[in-house]
C-alpha atoms as a PDB file:
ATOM      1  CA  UNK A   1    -129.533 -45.442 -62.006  1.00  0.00           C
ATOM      2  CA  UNK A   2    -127.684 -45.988 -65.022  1.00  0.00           C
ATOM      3  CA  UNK A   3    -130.588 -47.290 -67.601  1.00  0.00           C
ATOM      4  CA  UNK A   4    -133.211 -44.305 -66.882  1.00  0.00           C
ATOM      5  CA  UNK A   5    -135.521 -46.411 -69.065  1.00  0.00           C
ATOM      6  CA  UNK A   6    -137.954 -48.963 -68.453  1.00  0.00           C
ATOM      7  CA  UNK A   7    -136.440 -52.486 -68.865  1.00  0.00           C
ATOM      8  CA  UNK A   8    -138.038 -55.157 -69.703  1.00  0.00           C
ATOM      9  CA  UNK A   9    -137.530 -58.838 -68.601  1.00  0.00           C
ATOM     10  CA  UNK A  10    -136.146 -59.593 -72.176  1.00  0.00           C
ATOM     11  CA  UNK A  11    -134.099 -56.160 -72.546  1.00  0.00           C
ATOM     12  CA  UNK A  12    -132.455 -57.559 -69.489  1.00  0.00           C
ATOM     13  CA  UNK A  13    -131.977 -60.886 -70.555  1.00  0.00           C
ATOM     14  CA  UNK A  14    -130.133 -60.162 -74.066  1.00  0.00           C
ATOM     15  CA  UNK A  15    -128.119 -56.994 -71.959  1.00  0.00           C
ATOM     16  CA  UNK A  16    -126.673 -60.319 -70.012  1.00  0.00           C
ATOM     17  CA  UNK A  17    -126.084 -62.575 -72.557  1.00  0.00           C
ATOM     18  CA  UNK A  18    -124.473 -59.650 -74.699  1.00  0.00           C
ATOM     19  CA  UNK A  19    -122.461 -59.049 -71.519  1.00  0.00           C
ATOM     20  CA  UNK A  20    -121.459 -62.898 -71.200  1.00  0.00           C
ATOM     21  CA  UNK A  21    -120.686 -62.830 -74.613  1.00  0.00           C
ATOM     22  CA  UNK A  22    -117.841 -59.694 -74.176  1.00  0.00           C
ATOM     23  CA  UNK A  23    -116.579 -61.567 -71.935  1.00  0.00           C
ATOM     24  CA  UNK A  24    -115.880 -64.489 -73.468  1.00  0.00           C
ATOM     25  CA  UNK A  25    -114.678 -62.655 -76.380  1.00  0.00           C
ATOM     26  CA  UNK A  26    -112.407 -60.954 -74.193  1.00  0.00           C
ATOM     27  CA  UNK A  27    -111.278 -64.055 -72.573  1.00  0.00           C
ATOM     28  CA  UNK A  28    -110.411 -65.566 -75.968  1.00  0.00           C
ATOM     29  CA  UNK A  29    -108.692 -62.670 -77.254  1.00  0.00           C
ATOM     30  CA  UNK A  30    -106.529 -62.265 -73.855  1.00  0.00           C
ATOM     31  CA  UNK A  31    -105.899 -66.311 -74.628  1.00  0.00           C
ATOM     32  CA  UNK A  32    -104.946 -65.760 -77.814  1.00  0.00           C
ATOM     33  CA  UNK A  33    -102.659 -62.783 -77.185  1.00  0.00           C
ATOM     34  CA  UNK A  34    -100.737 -64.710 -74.237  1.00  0.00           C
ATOM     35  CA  UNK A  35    -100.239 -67.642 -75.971  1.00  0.00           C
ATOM     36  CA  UNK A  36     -96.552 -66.894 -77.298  1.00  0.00           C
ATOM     37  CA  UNK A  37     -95.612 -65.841 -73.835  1.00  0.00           C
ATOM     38  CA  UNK A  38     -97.335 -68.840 -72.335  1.00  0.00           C
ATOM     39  CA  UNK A  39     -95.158 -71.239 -75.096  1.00  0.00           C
ATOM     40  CA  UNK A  40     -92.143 -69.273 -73.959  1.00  0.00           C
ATOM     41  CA  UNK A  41     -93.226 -69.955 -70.101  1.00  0.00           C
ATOM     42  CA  UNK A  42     -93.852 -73.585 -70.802  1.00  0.00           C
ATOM     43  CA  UNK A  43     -90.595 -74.082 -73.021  1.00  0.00           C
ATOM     44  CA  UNK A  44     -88.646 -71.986 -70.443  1.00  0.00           C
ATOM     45  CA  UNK A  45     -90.127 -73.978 -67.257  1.00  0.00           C
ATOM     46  CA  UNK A  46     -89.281 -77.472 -69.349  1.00  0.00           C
ATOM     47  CA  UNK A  47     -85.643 -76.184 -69.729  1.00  0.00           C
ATOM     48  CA  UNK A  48     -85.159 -75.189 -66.049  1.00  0.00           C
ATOM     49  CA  UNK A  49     -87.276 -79.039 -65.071  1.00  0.00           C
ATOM     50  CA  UNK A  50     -84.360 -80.725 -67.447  1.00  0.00           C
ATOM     51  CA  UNK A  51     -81.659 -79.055 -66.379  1.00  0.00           C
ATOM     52  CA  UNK A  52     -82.524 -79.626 -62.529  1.00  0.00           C
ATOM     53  CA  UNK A  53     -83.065 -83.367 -63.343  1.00  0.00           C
ATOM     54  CA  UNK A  54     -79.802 -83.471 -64.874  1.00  0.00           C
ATOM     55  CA  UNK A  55     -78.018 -81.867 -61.392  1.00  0.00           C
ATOM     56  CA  UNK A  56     -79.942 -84.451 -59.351  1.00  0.00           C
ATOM     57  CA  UNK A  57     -78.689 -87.592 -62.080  1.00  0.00           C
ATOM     58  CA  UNK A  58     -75.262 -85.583 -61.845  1.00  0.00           C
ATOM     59  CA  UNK A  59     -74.934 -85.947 -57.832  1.00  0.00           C
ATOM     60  CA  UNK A  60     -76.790 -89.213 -57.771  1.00  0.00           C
ATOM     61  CA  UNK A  61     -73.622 -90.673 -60.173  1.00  0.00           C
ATOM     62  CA  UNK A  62     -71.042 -88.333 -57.809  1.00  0.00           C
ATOM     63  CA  UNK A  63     -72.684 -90.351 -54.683  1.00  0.00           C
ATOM     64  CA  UNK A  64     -72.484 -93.234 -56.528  1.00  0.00           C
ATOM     65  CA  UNK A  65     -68.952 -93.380 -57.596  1.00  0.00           C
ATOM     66  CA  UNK A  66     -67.529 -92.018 -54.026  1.00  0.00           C
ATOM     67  CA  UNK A  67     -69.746 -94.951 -52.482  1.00  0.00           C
ATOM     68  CA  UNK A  68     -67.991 -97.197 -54.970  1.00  0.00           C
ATOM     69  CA  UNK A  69     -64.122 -95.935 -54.198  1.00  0.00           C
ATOM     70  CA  UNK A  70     -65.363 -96.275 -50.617  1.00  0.00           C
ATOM     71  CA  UNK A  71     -66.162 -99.725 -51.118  1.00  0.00           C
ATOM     72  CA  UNK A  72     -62.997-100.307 -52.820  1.00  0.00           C
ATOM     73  CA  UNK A  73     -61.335 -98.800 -50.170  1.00  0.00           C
ATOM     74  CA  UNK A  74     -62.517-100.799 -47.456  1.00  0.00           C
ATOM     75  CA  UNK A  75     -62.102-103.847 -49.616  1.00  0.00           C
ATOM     76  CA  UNK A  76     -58.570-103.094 -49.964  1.00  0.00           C
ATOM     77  CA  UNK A  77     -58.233-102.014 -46.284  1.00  0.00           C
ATOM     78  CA  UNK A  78     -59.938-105.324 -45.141  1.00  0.00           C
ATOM     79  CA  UNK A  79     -57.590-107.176 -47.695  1.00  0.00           C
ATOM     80  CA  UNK A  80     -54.298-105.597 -46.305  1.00  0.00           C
ATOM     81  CA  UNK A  81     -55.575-106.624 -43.191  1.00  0.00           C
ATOM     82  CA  UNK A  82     -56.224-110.462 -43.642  1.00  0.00           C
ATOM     83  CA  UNK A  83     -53.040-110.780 -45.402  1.00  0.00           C
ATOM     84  CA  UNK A  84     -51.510-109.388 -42.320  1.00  0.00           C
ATOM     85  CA  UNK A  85     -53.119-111.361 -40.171  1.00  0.00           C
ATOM     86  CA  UNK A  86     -52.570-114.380 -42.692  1.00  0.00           C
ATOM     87  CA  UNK A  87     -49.045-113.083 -42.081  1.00  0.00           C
ATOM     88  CA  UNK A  88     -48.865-112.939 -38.177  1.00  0.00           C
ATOM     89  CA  UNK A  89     -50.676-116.326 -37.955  1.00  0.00           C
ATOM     90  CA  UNK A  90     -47.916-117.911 -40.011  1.00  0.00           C
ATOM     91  CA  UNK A  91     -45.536-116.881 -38.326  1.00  0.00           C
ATOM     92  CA  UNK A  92     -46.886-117.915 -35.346  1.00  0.00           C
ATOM     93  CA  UNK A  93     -47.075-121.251 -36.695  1.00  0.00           C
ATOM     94  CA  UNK A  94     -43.914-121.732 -38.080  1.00  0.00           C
ATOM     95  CA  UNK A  95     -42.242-120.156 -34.187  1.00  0.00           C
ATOM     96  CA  UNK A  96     -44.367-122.668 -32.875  1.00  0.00           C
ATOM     97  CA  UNK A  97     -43.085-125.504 -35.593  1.00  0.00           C
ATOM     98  CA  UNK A  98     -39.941-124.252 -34.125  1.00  0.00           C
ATOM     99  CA  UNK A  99     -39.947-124.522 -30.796  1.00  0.00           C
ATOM    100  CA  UNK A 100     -41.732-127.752 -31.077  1.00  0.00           C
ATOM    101  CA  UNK A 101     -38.331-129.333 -33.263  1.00  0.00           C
ATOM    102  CA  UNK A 102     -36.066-127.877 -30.681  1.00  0.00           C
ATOM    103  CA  UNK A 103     -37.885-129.375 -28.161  1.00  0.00           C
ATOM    104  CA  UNK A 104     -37.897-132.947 -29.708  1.00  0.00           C
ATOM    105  CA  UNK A 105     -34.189-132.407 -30.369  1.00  0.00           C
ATOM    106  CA  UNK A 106     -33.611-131.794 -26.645  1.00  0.00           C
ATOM    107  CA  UNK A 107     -35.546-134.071 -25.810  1.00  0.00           C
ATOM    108  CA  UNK A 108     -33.248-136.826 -27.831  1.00  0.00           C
ATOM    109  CA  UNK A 109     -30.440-135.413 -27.398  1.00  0.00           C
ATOM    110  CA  UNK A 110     -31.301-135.705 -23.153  1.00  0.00           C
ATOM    111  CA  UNK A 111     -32.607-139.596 -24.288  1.00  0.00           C
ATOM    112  CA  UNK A 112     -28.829-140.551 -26.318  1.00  0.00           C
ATOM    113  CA  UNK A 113     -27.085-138.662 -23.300  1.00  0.00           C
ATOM    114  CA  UNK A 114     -29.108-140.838 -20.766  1.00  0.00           C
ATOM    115  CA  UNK A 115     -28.548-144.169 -23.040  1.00  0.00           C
ATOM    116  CA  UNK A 116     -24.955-143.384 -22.732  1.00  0.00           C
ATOM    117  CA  UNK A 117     -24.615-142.985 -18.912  1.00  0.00           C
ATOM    118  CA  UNK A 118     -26.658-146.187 -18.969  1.00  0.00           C
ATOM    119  CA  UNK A 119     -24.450-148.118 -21.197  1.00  0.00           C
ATOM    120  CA  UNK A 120     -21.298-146.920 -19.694  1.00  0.00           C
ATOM    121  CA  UNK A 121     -23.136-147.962 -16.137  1.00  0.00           C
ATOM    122  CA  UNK A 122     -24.012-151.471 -17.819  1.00  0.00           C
ATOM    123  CA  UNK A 123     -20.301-151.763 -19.070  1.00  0.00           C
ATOM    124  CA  UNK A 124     -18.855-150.391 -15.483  1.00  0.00           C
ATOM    125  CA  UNK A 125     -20.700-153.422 -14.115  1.00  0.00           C
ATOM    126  CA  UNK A 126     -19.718-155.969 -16.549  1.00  0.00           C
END
């Protein structure tokens, strides 16, 4: 045993409140003594939170822009290809425009050679 002595009920009592008490005191005073480092933790962990937030804004305005010159891209791409299209369709139109003249100017040319073989037939039998 470490108290050889008789103890009382109350002897005990105070012995654990004085004990409580060292504690606390000790608690404070270890509180107290940290609290520069702790600051220095805090301000150090704040820095570190910033500058990670920053990186993520940083990448989210590289994905941002890259989607962006995709979009333009594509835009461009799609452009390019209406416009060629536009293009092709045209001059589909105008071979067909074409074609369609030359037809009608075979076809009249066939019509003043046939009126001709007919009036020189009416005229052969006049």
């Amino acid at each position: 045993m470490k108290n050889a002595k008789n103890n009382e009920l109350s002897d005990r009592r105070s012995a654990a409140a004085e004990a409580k008490a060292a504690l606390l005191n000790a608690y404070r005073s270890a509180k107290d003594s940290a609290e520069p480092t702790r600051l220095a933790k805090q301000a150090e962990r704040q820095a570190i939170a910033a500058a990670r937030e920053e990186r993520r804004a940083q990448r989210e305005r590289v994905k941002l822009e890259e989607l962006e010159r995709a979009q333009a891209a594509e835009a461009e791409r799609q452009a390019a290809a209406e416009a060629a299209a536009r293009a092709d369709a045209d001059a589909r139109e105008a071979a067909d425009k074409d074609r369609i003249a030359r037809v009608i100017a075979d076809e009249a040319a066939r019509k003043a050679e046939r009126d001709l073989r007919y009036a020189n037939r009416k005229a052969r039998k006049s």
